[in-house]
Protein backbone atom coordinates (compact mmCIF):
# COMPACT_ATOMS: atom_id res chain seq x y z
CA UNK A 1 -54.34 -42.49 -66.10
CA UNK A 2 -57.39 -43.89 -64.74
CA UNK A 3 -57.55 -47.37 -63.60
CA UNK A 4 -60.79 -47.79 -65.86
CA UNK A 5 -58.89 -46.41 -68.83
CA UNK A 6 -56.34 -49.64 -68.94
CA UNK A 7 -57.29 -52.58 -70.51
CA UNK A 8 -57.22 -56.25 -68.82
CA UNK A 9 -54.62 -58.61 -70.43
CA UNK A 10 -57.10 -60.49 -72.12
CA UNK A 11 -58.61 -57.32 -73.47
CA UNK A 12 -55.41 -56.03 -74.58
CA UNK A 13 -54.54 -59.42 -76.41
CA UNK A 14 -57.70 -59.98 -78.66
CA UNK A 15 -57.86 -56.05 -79.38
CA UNK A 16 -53.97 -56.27 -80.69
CA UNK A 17 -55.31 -59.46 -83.20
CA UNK A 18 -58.22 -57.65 -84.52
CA UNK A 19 -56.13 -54.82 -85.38
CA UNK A 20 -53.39 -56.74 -86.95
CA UNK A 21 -56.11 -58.52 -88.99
CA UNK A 22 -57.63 -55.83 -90.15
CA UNK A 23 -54.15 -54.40 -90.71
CA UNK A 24 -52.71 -57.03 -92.83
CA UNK A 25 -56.22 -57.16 -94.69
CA UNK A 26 -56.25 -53.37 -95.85
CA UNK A 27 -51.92 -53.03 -96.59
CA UNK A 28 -53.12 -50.23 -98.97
CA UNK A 29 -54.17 -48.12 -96.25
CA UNK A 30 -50.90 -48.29 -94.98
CA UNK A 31 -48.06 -49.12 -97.24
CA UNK A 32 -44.40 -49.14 -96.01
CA UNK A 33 -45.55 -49.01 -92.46
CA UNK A 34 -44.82 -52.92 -90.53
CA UNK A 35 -47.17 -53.87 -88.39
CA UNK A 36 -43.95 -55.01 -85.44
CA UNK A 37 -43.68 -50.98 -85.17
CA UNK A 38 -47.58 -50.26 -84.57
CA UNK A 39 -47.71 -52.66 -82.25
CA UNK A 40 -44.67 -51.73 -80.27
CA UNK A 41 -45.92 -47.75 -80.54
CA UNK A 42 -49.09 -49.56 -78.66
CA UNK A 43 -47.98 -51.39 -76.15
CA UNK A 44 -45.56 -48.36 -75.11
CA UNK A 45 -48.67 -46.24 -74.71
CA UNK A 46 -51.66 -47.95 -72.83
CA UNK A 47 -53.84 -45.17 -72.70
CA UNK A 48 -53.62 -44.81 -76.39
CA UNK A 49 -54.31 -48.79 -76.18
CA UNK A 50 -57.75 -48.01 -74.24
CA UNK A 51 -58.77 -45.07 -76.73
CA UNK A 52 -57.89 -47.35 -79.61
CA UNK A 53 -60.04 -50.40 -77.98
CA UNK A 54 -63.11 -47.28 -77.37
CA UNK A 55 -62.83 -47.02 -81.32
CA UNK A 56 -63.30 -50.84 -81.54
CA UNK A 57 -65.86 -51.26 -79.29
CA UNK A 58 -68.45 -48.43 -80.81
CA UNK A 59 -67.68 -50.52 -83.97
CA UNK A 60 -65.32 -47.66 -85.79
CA UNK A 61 -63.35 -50.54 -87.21
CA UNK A 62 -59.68 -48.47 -86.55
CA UNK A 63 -56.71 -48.62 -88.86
CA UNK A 64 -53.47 -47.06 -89.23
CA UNK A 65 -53.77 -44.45 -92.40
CA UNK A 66 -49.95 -42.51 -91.92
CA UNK A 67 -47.30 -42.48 -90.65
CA UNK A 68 -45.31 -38.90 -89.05
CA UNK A 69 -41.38 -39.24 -89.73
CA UNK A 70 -40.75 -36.04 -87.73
CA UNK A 71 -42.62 -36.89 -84.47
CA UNK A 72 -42.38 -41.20 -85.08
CA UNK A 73 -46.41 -41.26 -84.68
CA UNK A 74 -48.95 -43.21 -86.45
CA UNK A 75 -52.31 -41.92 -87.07
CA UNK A 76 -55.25 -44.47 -86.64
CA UNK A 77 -58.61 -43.52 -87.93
CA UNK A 78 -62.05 -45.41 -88.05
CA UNK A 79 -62.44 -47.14 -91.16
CA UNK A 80 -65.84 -48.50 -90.50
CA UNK A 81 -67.70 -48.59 -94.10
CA UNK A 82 -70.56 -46.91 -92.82
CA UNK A 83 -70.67 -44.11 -89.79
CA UNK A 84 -69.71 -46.57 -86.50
CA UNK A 85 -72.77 -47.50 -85.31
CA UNK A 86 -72.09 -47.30 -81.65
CA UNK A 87 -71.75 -42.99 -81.91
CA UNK A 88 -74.71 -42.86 -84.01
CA UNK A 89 -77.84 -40.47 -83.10
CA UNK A 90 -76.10 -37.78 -81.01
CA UNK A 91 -76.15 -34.13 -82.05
CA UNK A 92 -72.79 -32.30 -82.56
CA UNK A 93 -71.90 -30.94 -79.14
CA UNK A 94 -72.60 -30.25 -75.74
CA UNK A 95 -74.31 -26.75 -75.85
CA UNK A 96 -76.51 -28.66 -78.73
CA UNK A 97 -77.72 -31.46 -76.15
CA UNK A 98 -78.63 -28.96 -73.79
CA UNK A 99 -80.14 -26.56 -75.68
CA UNK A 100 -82.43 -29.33 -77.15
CA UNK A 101 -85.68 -29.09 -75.28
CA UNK A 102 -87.26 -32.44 -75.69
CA UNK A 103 -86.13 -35.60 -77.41
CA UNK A 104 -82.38 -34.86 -76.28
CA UNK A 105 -79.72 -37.87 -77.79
CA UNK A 106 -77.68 -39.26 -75.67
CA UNK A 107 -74.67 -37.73 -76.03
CA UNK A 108 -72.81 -35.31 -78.73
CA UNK A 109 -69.90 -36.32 -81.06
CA UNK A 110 -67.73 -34.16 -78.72
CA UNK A 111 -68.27 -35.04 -75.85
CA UNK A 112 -68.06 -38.84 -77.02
CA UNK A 113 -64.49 -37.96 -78.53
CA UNK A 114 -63.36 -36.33 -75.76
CA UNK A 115 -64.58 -39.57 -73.64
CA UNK A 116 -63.23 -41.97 -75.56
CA UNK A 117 -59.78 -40.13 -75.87
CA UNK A 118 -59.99 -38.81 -79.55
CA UNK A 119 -60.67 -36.23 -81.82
CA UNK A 120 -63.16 -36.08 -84.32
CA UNK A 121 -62.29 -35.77 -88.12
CA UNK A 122 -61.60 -32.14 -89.75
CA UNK A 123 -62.92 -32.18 -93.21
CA UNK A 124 -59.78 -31.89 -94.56
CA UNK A 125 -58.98 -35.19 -92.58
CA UNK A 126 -62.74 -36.73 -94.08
CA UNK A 127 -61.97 -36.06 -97.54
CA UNK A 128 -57.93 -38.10 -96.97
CA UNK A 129 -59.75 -40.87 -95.53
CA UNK A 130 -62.48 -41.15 -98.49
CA UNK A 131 -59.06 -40.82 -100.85
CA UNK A 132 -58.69 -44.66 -99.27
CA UNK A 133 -61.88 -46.47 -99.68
CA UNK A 134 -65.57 -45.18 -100.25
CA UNK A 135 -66.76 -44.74 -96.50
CA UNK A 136 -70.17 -43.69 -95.80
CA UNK A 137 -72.23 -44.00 -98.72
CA UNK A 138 -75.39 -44.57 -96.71
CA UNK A 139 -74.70 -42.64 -93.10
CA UNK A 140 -73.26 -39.42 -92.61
CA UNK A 141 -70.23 -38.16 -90.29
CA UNK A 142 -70.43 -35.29 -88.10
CA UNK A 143 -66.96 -33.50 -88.98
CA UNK A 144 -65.23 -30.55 -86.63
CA UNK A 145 -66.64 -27.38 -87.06
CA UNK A 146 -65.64 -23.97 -87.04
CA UNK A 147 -66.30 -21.64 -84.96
CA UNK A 148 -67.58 -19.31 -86.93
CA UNK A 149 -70.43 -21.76 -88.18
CA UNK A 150 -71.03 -23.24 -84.47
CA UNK A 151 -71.47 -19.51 -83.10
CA UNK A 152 -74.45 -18.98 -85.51
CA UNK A 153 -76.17 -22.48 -83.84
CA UNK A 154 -74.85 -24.80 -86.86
CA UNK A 155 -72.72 -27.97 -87.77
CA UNK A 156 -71.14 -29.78 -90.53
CA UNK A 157 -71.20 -33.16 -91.52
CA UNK A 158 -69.63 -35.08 -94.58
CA UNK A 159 -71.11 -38.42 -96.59
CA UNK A 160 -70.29 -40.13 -99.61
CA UNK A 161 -72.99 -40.30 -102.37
CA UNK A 162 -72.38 -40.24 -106.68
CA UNK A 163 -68.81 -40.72 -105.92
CA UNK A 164 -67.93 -37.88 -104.06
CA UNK A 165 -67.54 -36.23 -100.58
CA UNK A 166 -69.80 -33.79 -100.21
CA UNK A 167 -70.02 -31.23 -97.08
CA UNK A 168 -73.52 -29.88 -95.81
CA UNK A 169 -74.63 -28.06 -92.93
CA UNK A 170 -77.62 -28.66 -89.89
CA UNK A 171 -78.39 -27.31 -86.67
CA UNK A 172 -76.09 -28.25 -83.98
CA UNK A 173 -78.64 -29.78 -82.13
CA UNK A 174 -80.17 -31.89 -84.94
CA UNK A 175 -79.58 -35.90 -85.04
CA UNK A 176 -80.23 -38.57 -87.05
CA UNK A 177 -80.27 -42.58 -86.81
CA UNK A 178 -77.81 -42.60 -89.36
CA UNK A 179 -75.44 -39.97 -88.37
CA UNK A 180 -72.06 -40.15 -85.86
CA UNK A 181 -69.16 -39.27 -85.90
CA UNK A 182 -65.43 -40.47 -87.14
CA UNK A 183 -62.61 -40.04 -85.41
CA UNK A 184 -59.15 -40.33 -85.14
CA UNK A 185 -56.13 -41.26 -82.98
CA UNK A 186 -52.56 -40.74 -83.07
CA UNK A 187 -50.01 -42.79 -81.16
């Protein structure tokens, strides 16, 4: 682990209250799960910690959404109403960026995940977290794609709009001011 990627004290403190806030003020998202156990899941992993606080800070709003019996893990994802605003305007991937000739982003949704230490939502993934509140009626979420679709040059991205999630496609390369990325972390 890299000293950069562990938090100071103080950093660790105030992130651990603004997730318990926001975890005792959504108890839907999570029900059956105490809050004693996150935390202690947390503090045993501080790299996890500093990926967790890199979801706070681009404003992806984290919170636990399940719970894995078998492997004692929780899942955190970002639960931001609208895409987090500090991944927003970045086309999908690496190969995107640089194949862009002018006008490049600054960075792609996968490289940023891979950064901050988490992986971007599947669609399957997109569609359980919209089964929990209605995220992303104005913004748009670049979601994993597969390979199939990135070989040809394109992406996929989810929103929410008439009540439902609905899944459309762009060029890789393509970006928007109101288009990131969601992602999700499991401790």
């Amino acid at each position: 682990m890299k000293k950069s990627n562990v938090l100071t004290a103080e950093q660790h403190e105030q992130l651990l209250c603004i997730v318990k806030a926001r975890f005792e003020q959504h108890m839907e998202r999570h029900p059956n799960i105490a809050w004693e156990n996150v935390q202690a899941k947390l503090e045993a992993n501080p790299e996890q910690l500093w990926s967790l606080n890199e979801m706070e800070r681009t404003e992806g709003e984290p919170d636990v959404v399940a719970y894995h019996h078998e492997s004692d893990e929780y899942t955190f994802m970002d639960c931001s109403p609208e895409s987090p605003k500090g991944r927003r305007s970045i086309c999908y991937d690496d190969e995107a960026l640089q194949a862009r000739k002018k006008n490049k982003p600054e960075d792609s949704a996968i490289n940023m995940a891979a950064t901050m230490g988490i992986e971007i939502l599947t669609e399957a993934e997109y569609r359980s977290l919209q089964q929990l509140g209605n995220f992303d009626l104005k913004t748009s979420s670049w979601v994993l794609t597969p390979p199939n679709i990135r070989k040809l040059g394109g992406a996929i991205f989810c929103d929410r709009r008439y009540d439902t999630v609905f899944m459309y496609h762009n060029g890789a390369d393509s970006y928007y001011g109101a288009r990131g990325f969601r992602g999700s972390l499991t401790v």
